[in-house]
C-alpha atoms as a PDB file:
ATOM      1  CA  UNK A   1       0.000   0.000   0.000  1.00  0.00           C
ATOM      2  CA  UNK A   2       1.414   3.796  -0.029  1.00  0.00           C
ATOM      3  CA  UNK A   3       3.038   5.268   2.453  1.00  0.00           C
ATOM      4  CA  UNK A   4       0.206   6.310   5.658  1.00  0.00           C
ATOM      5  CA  UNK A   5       2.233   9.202   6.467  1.00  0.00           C
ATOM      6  CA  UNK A   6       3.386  11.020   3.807  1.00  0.00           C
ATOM      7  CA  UNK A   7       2.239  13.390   0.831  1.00  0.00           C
ATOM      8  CA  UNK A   8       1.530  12.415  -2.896  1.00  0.00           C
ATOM      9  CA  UNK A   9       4.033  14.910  -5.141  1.00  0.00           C
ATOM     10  CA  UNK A  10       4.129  15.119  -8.651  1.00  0.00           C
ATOM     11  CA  UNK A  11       6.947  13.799 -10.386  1.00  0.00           C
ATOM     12  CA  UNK A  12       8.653  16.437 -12.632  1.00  0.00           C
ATOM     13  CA  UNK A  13       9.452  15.667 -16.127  1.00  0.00           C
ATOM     14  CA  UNK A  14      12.961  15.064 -15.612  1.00  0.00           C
ATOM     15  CA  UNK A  15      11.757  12.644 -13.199  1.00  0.00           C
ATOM     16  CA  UNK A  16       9.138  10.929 -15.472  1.00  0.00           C
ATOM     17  CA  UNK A  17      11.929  10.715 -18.098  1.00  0.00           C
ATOM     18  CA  UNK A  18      13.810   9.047 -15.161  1.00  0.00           C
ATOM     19  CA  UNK A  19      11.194   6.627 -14.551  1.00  0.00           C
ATOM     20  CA  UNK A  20      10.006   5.759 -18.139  1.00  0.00           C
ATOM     21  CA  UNK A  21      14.498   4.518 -18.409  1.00  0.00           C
ATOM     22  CA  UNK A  22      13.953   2.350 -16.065  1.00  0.00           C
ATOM     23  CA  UNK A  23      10.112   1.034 -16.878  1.00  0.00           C
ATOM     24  CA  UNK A  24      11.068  -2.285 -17.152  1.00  0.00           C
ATOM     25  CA  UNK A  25      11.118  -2.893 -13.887  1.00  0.00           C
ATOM     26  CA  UNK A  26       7.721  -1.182 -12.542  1.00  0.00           C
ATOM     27  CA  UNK A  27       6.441  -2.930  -9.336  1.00  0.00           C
ATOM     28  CA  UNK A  28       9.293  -3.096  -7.487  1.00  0.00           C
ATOM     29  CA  UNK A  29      12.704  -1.140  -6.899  1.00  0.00           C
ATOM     30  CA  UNK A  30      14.772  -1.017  -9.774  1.00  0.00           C
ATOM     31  CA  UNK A  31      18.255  -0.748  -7.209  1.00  0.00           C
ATOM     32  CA  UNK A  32      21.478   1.045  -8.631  1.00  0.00           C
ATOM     33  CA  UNK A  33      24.354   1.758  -6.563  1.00  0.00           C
ATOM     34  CA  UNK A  34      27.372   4.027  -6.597  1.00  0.00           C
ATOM     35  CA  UNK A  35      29.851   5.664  -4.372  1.00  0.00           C
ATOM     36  CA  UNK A  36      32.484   8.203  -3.029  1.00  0.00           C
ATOM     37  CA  UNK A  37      35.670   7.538  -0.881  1.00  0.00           C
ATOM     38  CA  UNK A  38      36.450  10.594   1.593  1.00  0.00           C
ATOM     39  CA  UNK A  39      38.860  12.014   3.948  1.00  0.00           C
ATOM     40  CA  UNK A  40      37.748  10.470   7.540  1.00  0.00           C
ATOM     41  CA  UNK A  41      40.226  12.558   9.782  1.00  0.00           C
ATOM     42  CA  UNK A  42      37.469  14.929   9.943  1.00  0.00           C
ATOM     43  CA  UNK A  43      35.183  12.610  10.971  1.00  0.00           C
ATOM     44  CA  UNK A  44      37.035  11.157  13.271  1.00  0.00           C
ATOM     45  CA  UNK A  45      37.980  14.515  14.692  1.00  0.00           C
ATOM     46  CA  UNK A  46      34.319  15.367  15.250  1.00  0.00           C
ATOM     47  CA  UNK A  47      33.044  11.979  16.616  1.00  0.00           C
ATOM     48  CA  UNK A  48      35.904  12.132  19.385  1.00  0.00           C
ATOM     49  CA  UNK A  49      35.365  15.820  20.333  1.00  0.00           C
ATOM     50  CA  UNK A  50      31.439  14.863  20.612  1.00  0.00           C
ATOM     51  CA  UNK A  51      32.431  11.792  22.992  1.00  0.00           C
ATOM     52  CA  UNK A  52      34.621  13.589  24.868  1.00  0.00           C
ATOM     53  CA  UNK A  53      32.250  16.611  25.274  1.00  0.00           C
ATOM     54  CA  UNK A  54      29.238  14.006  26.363  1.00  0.00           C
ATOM     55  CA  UNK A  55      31.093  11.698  27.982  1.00  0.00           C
ATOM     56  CA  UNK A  56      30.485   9.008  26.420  1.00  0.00           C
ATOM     57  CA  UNK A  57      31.276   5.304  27.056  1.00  0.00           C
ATOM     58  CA  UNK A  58      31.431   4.438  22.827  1.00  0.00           C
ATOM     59  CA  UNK A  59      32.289   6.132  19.728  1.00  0.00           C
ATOM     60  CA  UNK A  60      29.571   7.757  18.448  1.00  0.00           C
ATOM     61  CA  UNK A  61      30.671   7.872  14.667  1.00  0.00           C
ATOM     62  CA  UNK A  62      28.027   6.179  13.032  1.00  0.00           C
ATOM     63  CA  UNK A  63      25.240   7.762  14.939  1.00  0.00           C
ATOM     64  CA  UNK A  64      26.438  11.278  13.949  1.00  0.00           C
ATOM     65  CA  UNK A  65      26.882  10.208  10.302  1.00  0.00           C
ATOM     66  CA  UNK A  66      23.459   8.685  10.641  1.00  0.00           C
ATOM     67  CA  UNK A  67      22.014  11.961  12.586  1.00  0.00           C
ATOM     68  CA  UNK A  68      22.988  13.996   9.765  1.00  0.00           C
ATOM     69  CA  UNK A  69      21.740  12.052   6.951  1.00  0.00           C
ATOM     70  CA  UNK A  70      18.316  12.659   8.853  1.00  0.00           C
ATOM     71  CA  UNK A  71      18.879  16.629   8.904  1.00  0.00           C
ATOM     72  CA  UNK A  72      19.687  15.967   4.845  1.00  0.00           C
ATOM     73  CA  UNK A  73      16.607  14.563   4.043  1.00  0.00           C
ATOM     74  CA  UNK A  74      14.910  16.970   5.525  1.00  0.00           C
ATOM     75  CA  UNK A  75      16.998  19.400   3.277  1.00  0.00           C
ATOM     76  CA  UNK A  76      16.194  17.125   0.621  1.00  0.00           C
ATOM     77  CA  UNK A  77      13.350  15.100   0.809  1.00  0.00           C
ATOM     78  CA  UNK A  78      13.457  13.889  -2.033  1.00  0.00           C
ATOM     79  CA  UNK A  79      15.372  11.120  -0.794  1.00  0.00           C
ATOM     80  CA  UNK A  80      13.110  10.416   2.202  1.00  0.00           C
ATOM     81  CA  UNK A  81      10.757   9.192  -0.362  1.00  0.00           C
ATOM     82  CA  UNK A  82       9.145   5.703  -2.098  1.00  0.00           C
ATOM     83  CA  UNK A  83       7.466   4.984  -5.460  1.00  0.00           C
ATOM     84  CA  UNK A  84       4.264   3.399  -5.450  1.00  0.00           C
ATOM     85  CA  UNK A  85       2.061   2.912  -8.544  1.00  0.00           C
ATOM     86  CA  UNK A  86       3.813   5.592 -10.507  1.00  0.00           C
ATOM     87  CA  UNK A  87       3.556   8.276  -8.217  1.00  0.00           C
ATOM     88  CA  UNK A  88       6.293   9.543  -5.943  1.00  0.00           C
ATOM     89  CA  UNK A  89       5.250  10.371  -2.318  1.00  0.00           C
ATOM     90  CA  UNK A  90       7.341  12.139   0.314  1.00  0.00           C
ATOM     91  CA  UNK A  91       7.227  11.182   4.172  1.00  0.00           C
ATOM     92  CA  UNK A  92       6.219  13.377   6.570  1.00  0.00           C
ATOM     93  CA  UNK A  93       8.837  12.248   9.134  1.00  0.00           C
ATOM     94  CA  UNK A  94      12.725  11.052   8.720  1.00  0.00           C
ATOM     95  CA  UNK A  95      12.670   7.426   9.869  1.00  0.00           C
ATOM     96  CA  UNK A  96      16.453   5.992   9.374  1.00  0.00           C
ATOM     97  CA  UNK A  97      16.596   2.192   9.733  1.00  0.00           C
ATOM     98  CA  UNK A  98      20.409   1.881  11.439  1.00  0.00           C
ATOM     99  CA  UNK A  99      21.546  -2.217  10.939  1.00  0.00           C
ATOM    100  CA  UNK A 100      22.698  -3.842  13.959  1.00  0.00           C
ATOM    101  CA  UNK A 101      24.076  -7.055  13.642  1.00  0.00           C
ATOM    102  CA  UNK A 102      24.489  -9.570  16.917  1.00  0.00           C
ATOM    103  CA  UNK A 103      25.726 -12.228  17.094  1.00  0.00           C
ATOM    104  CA  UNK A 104      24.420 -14.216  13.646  1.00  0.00           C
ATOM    105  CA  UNK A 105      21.125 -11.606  13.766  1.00  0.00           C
ATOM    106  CA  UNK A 106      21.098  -8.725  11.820  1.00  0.00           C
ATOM    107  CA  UNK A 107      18.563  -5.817  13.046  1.00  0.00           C
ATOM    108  CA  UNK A 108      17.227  -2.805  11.455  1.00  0.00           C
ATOM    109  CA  UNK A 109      16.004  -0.620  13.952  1.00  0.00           C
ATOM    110  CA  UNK A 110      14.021   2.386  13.463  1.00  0.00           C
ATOM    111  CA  UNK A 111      14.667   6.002  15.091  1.00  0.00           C
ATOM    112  CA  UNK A 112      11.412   7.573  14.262  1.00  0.00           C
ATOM    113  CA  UNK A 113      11.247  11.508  13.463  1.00  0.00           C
ATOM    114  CA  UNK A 114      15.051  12.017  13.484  1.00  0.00           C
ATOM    115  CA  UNK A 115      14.380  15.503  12.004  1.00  0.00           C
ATOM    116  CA  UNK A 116      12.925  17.130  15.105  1.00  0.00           C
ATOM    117  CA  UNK A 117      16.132  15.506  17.618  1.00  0.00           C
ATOM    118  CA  UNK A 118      19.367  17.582  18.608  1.00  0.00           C
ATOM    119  CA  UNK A 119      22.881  15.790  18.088  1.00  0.00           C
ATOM    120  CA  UNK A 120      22.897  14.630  21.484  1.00  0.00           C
ATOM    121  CA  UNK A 121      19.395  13.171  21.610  1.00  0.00           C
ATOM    122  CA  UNK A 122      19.349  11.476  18.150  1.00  0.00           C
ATOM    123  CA  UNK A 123      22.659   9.652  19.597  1.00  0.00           C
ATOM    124  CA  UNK A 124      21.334   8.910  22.956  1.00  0.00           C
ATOM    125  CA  UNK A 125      18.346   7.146  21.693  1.00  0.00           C
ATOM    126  CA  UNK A 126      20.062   5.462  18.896  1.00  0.00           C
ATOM    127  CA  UNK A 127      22.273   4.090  21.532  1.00  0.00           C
ATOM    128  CA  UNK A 128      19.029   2.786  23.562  1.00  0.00           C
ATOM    129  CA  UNK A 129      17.835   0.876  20.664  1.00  0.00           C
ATOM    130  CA  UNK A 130      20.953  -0.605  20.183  1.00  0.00           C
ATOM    131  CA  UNK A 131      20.984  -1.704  23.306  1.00  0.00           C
ATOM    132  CA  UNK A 132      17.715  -2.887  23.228  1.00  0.00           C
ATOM    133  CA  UNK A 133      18.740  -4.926  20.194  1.00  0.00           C
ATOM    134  CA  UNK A 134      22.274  -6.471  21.941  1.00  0.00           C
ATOM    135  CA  UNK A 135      19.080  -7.666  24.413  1.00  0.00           C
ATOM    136  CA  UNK A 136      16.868  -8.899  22.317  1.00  0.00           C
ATOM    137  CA  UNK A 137      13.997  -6.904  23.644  1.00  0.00           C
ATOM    138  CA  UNK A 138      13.359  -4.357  20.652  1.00  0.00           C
ATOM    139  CA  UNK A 139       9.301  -3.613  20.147  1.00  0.00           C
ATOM    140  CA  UNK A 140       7.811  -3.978  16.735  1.00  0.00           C
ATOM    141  CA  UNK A 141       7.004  -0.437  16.613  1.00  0.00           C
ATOM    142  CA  UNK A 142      11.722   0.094  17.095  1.00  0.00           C
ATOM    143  CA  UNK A 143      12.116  -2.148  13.346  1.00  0.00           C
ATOM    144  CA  UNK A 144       9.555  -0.803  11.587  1.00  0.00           C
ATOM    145  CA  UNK A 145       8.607   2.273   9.334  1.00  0.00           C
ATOM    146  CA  UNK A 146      11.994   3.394   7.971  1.00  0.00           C
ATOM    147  CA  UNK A 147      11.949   6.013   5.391  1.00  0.00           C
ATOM    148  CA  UNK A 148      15.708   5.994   4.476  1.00  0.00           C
ATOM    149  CA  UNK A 149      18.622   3.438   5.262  1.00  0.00           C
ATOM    150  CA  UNK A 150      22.204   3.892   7.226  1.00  0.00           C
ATOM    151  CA  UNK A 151      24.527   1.232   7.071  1.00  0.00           C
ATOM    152  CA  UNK A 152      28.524   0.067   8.055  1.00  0.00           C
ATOM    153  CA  UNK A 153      30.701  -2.238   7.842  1.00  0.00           C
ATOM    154  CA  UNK A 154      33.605  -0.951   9.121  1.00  0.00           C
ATOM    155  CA  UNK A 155      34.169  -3.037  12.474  1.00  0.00           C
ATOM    156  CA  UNK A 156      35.059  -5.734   9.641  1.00  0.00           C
ATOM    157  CA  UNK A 157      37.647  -3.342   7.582  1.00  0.00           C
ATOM    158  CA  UNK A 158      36.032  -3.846   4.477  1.00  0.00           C
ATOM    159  CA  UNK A 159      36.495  -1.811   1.596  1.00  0.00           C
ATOM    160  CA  UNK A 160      33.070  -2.110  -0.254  1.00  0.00           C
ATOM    161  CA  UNK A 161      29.586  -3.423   0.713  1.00  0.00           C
ATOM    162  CA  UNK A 162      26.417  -2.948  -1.403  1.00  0.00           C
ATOM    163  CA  UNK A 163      23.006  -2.991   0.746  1.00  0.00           C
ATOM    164  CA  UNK A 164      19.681  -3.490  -0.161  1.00  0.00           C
ATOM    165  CA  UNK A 165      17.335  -1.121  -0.163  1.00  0.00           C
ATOM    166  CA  UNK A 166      15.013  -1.168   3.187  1.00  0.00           C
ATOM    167  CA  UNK A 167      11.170  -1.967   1.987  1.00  0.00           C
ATOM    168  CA  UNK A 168       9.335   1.760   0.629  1.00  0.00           C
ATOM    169  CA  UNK A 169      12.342   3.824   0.856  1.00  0.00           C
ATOM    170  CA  UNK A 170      14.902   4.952  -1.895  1.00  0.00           C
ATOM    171  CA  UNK A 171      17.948   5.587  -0.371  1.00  0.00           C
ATOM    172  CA  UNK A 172      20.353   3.330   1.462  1.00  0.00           C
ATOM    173  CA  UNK A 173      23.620   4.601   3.188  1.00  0.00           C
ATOM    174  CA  UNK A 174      26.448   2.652   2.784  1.00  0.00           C
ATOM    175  CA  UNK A 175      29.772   3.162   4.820  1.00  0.00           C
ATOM    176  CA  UNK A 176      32.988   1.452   5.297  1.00  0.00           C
ATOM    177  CA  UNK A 177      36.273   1.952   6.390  1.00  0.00           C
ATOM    178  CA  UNK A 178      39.014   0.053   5.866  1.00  0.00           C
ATOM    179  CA  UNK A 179      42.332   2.399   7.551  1.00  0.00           C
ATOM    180  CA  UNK A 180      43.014   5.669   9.005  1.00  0.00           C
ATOM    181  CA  UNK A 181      43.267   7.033   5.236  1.00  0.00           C
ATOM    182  CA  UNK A 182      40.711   4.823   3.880  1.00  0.00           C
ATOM    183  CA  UNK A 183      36.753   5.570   4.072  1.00  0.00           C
ATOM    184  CA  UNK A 184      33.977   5.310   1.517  1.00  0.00           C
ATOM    185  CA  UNK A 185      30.360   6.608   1.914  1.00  0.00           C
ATOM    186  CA  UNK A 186      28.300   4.667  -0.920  1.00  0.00           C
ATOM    187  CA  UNK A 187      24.310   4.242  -1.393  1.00  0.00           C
ATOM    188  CA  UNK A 188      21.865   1.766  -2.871  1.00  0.00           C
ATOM    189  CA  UNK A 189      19.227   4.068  -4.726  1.00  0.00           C
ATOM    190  CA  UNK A 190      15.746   3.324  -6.185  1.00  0.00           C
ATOM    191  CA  UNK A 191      16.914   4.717  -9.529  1.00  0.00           C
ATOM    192  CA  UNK A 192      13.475   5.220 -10.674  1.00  0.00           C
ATOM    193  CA  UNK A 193      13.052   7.994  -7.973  1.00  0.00           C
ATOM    194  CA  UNK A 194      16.907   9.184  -7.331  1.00  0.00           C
ATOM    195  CA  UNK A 195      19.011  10.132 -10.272  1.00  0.00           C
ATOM    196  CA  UNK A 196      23.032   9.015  -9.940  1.00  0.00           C
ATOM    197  CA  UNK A 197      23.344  13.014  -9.200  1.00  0.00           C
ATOM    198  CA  UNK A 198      21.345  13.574  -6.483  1.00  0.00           C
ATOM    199  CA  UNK A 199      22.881  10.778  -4.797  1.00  0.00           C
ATOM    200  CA  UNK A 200      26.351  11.620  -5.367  1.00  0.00           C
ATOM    201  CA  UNK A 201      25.363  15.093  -3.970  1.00  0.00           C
ATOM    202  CA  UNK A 202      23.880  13.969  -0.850  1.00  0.00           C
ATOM    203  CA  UNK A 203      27.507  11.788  -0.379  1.00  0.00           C
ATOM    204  CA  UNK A 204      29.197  14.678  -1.052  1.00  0.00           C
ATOM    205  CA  UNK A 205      27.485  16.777   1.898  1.00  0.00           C
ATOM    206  CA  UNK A 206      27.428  13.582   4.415  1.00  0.00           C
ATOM    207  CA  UNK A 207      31.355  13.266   3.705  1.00  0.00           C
ATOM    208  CA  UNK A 208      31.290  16.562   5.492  1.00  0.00           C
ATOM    209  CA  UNK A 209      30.833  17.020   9.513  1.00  0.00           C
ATOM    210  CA  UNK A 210      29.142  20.628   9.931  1.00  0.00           C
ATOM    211  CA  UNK A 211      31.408  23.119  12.737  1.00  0.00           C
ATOM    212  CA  UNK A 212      32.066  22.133  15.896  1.00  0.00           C
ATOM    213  CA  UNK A 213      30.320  19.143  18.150  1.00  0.00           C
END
């Protein structure tokens, strides 16, 4: 069914041109994927600053990276959208789905209306549901209803990983790192919503940490 919560838009023509490229595959998410490799000193930089500033027991890398990829599709919500039937519709809310694999389980859980929570919130809750997940206790209500994807593989140093896309969204954040020098920020896309450039753009911004913590 479409989305409950979000708003029918018109596609534009570029967009319809877009979509009539990739008609083939109608019903279902026609993925692409492509990706960026970036500087992660800054990162780094910014994520220990934060968890010395909040005292805090982890690292909270990912959950910035994933934070601001929240604030970006509010920028651009384009990409906090789905395709159903041939029309596009926007959500209301930014939902990321974070993965959280342990043990042999993999977890997606769900930190719903990102855009209204502050740096610091957005990472304390995060780090609830992850606990909640190490526990085995997550609710239905904490793994479902994503509207956009964040995902890493960088505890395992690898240099590339390709993710699908979560179920009604269009955009999947992919990150690895496999060194000090080495980082790449890639995304599975629903190509027949999200062109290669307004993917590469919205990489582009996410490579970037914003000021100071």
């Amino acid at each position: 069914p479409p989305p409950s919560a979000g708003q029918r838009v018109s596609l534009t023509p570029g967009q319809r041109g877009m979509l009539k490229t990739v008609e083939w595959q109608k019903h279902e998410a026609s993925p692409a994927y492509l990706e960026i490799s970036y500087d992660p000193q800054r990162w780094d930089a910014y994520a220990l600053e934060f968890q010395k500033s909040n005292r805090l027991l982890m690292n909270p890398l990912l959950s910035l990276l994933a934070w601001k990829l929240a604030q970006l599709a509010k920028l651009h919500p384009e990409i906090n959208a789905t395709l159903h039937d041939g029309d596009r519709y926007v959500y209301d809310h930014v939902n990321p789905g974070f993965t959280v694999q342990v043990g042999g389980d993999l977890y997606l859980i769900v930190q719903r209306e990102a855009e209204n929570l502050s740096q610091a919130s957005f990472v304390e809750k995060l780090g609830d549901l992850q606990r909640s997940a190490m526990k085995k206790s997550l609710r239905p209500e904490q793994t479902s209803g994503a509207t956009i994807g964040f995902s890493s593989m960088a505890r395992w140093l690898v240099t590339r990983h390709m993710p699908i896309l979560i179920p009604h969204t269009s955009l999947m954040i992919a990150h690895t790192a496999s060194g000090s020098q080495a980082a790449t920020l890639g995304a599975t896309y629903d190509h027949r919503v999200l062109s290669g450039g307004d993917v590469v753009r919205v990489l582009q911004e996410l490579a970037e940490p914003e000021g100071k913590p």
